[in-house]
N, C-alpha and C. Protein backbone atom coordinates (compact mmCIF):
# COMPACT_ATOMS: atom_id res chain seq x y z
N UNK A 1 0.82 -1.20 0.00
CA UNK A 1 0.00 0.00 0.00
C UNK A 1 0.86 1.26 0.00
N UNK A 2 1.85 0.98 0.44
CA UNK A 2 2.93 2.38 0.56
C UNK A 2 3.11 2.76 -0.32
N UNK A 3 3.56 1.67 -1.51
CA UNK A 3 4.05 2.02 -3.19
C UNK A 3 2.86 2.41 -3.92
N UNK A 4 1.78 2.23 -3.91
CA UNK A 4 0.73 3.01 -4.11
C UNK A 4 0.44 4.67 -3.73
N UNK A 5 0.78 4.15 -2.04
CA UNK A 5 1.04 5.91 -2.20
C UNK A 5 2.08 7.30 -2.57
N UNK A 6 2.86 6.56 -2.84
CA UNK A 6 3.98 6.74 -3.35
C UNK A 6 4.00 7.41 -5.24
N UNK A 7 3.16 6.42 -5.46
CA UNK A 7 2.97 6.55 -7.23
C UNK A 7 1.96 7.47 -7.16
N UNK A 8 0.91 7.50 -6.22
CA UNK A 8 0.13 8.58 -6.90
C UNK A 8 0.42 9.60 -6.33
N UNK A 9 1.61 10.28 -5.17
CA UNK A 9 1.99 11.45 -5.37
C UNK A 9 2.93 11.82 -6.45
N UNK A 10 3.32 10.72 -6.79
CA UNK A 10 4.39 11.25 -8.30
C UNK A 10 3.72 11.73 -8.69
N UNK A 11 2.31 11.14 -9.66
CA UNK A 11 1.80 11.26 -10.74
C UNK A 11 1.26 12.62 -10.20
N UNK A 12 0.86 13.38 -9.19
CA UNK A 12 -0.22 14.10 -8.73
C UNK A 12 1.44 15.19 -9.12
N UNK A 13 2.77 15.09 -8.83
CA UNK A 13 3.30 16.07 -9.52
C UNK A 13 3.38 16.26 -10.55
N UNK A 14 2.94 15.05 -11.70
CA UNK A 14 3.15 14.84 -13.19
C UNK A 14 1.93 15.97 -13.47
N UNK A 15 1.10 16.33 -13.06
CA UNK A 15 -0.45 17.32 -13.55
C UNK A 15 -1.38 16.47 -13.51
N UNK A 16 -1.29 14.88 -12.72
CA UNK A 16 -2.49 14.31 -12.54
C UNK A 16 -3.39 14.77 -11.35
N UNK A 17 -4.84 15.65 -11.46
CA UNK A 17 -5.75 15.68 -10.68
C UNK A 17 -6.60 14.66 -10.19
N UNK A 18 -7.48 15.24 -9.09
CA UNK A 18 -8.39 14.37 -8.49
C UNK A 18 -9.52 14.50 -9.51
N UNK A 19 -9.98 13.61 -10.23
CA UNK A 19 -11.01 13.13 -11.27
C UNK A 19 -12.16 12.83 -10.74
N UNK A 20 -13.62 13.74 -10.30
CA UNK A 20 -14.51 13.17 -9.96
C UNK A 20 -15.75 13.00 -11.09
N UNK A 21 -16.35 12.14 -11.35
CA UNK A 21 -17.41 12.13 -12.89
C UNK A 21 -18.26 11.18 -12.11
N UNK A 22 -20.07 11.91 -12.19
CA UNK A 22 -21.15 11.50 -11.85
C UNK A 22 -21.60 11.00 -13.36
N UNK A 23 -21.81 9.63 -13.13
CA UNK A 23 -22.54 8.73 -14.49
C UNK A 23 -23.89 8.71 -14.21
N UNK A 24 -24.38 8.87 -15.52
CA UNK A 24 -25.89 8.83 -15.32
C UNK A 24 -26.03 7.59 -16.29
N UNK A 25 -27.04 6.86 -15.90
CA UNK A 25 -26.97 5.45 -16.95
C UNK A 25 -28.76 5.09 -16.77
N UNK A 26 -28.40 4.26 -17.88
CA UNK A 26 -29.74 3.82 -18.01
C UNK A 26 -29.95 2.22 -17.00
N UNK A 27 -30.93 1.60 -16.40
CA UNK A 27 -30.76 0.53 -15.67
C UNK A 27 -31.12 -0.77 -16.75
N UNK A 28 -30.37 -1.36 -16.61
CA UNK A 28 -30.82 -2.52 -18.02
C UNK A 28 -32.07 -3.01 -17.44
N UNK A 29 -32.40 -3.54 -16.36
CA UNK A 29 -33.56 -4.25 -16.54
C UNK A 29 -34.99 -2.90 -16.40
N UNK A 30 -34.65 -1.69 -16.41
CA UNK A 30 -35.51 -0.90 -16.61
C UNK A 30 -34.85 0.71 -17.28
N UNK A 31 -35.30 0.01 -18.50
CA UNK A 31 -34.19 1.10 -19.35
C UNK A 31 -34.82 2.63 -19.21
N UNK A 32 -36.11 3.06 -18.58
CA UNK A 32 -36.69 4.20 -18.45
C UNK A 32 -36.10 4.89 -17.33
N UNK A 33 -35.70 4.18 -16.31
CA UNK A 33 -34.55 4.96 -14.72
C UNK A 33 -33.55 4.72 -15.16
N UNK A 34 -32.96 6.56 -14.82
CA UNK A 34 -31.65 6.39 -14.84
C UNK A 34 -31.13 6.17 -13.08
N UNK A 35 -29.83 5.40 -13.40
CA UNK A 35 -28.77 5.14 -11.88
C UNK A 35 -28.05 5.94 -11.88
N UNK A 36 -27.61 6.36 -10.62
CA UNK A 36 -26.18 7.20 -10.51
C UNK A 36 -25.49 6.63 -10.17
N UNK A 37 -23.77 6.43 -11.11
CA UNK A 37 -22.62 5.88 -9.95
C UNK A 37 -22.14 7.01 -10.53
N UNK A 38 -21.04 7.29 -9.30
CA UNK A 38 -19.75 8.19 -8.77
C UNK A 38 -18.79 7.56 -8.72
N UNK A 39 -17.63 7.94 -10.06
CA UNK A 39 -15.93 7.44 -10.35
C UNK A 39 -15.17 8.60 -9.60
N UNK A 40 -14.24 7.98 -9.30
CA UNK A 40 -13.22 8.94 -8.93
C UNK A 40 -11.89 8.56 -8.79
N UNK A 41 -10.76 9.17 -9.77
CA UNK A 41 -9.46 8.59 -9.47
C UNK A 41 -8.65 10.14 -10.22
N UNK A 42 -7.14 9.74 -10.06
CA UNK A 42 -6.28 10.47 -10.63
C UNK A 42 -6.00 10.68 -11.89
N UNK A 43 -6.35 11.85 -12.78
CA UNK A 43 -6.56 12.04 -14.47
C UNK A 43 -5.72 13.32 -14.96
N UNK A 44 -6.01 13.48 -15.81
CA UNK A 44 -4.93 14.56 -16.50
C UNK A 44 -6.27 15.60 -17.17
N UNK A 45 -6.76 17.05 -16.92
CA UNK A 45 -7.34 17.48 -17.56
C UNK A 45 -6.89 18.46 -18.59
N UNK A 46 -7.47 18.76 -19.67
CA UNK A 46 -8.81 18.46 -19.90
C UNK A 46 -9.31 17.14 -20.93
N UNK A 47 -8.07 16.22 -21.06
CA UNK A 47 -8.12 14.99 -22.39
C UNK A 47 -8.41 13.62 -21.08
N UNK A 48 -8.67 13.67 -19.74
CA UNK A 48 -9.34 12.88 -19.07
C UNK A 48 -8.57 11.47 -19.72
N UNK A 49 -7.26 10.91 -20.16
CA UNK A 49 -7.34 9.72 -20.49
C UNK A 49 -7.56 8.57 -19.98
N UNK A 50 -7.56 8.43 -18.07
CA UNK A 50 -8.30 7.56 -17.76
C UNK A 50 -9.62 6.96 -17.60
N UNK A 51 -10.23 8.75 -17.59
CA UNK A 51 -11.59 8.79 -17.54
C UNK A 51 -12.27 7.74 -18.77
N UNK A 52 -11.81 8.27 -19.99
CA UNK A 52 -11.93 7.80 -21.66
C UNK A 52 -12.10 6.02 -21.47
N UNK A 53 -10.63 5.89 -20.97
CA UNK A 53 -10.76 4.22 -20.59
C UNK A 53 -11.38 3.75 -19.92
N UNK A 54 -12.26 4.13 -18.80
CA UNK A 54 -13.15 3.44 -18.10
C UNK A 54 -14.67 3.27 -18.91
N UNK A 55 -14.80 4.87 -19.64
CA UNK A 55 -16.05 5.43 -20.32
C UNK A 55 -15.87 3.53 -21.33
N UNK A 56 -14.83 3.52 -22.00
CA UNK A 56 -14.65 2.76 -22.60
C UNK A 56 -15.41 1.41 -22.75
N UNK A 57 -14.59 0.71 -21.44
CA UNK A 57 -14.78 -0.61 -20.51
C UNK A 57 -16.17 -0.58 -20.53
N UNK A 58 -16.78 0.51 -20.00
CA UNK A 58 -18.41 0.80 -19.55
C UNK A 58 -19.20 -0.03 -20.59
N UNK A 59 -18.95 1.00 -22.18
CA UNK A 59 -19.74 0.47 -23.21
C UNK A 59 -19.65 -1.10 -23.54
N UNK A 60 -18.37 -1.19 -23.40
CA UNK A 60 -18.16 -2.77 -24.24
C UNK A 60 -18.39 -3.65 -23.26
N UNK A 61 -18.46 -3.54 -21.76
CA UNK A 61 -18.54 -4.85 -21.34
C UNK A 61 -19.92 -4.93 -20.25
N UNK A 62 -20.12 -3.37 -19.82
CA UNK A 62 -21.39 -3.16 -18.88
C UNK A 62 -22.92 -3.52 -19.93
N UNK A 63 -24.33 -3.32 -18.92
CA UNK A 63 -25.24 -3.21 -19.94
C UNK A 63 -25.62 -2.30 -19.81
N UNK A 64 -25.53 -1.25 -18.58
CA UNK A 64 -25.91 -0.09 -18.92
C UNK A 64 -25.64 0.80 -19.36
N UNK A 65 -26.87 1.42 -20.72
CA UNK A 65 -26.17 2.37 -21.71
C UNK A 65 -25.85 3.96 -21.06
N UNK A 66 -24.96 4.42 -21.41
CA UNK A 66 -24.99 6.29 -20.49
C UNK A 66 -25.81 6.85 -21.09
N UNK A 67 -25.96 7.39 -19.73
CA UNK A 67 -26.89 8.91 -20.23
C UNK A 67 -26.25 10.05 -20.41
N UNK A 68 -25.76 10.43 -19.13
CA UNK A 68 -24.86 11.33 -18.84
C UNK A 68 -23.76 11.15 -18.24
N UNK A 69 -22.38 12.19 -18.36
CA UNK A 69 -21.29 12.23 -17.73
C UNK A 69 -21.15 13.81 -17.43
N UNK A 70 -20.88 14.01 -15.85
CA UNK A 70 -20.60 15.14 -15.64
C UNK A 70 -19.30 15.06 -15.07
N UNK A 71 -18.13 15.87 -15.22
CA UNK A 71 -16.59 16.02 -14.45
C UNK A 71 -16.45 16.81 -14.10
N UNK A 72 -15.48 17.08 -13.04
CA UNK A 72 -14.97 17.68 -12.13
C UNK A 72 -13.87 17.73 -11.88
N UNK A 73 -12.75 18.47 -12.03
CA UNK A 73 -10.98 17.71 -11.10
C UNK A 73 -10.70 19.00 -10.09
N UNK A 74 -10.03 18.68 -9.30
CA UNK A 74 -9.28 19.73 -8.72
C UNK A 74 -7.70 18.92 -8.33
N UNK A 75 -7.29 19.73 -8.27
CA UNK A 75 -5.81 19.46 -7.72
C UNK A 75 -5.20 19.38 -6.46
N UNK A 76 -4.93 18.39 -6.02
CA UNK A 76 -4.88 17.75 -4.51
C UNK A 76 -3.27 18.89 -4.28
N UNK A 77 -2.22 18.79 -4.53
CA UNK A 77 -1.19 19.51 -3.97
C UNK A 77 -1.30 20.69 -4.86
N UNK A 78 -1.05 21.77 -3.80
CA UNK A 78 -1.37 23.16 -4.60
C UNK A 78 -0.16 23.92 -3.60
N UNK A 79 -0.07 25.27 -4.03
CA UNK A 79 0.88 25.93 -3.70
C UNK A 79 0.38 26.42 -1.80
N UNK A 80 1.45 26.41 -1.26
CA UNK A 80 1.09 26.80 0.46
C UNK A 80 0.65 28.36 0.62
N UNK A 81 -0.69 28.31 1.04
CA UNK A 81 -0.82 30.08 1.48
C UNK A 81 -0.62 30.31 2.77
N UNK A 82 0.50 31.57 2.84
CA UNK A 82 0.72 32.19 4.25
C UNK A 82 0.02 33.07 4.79
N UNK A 83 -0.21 32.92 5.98
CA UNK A 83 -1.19 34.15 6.64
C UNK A 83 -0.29 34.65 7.82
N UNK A 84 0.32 35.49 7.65
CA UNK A 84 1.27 36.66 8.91
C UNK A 84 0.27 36.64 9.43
N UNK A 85 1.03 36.75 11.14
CA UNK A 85 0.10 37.28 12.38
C UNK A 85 0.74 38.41 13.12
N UNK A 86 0.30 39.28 13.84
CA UNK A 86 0.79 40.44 14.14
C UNK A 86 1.40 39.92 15.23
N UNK A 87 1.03 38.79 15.75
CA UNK A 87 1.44 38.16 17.49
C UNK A 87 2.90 37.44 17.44
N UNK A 88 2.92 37.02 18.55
CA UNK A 88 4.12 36.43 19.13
C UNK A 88 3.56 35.86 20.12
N UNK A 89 3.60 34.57 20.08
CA UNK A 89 3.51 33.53 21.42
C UNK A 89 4.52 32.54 21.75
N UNK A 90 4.96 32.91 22.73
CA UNK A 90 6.21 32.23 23.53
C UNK A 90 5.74 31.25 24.06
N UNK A 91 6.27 29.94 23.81
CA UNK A 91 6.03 28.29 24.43
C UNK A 91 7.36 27.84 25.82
N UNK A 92 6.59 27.75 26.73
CA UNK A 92 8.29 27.44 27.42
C UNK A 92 8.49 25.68 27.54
């Protein structure tokens, strides 16, 4: 599990974001409701290529057809903001 976390802070310096995409799908045994699932992993925006590959997998091997895809990323390590304080507190 370490080397896992390990790789995805690399990649998160490579410009991989946090990838969140709400699927809207149709339910096979009742193709009139749509389901919601919620993906979420580490992607590159705005060409999403992992996203693409799952979208992928979905069609060819799931039965439910999409409806919708909505995305989202933000970027987990970002630059540090400082906030000065006028104080001084002494610890003994």
């Amino acid at each position: 599990m370490l080397a896992d976390n390990h790789s995805d802070i690399a990649r998160q310096l490579q410009s991989y974001r946090l990838t969140t995409a709400e699927i809207l799908y149709h339910m096979p045994d009742h193709p009139k409701l749509l389901q919601s699932y919620v993906w979420q992993e580490l992607d590159i925006a705005p060409r999403f290529p992992v996203l693409h590959k799952f979208l992928r997998f979905w069609e060819t091997r799931l039965d439910g057809k999409l409806f919708l895809v909505k995305v989202a990323h933000e970027a987990l390590i970002k630059p540090s903001e400082f906030t000065y304080c006028s104080g001084e507190f002494l610890i003994h």
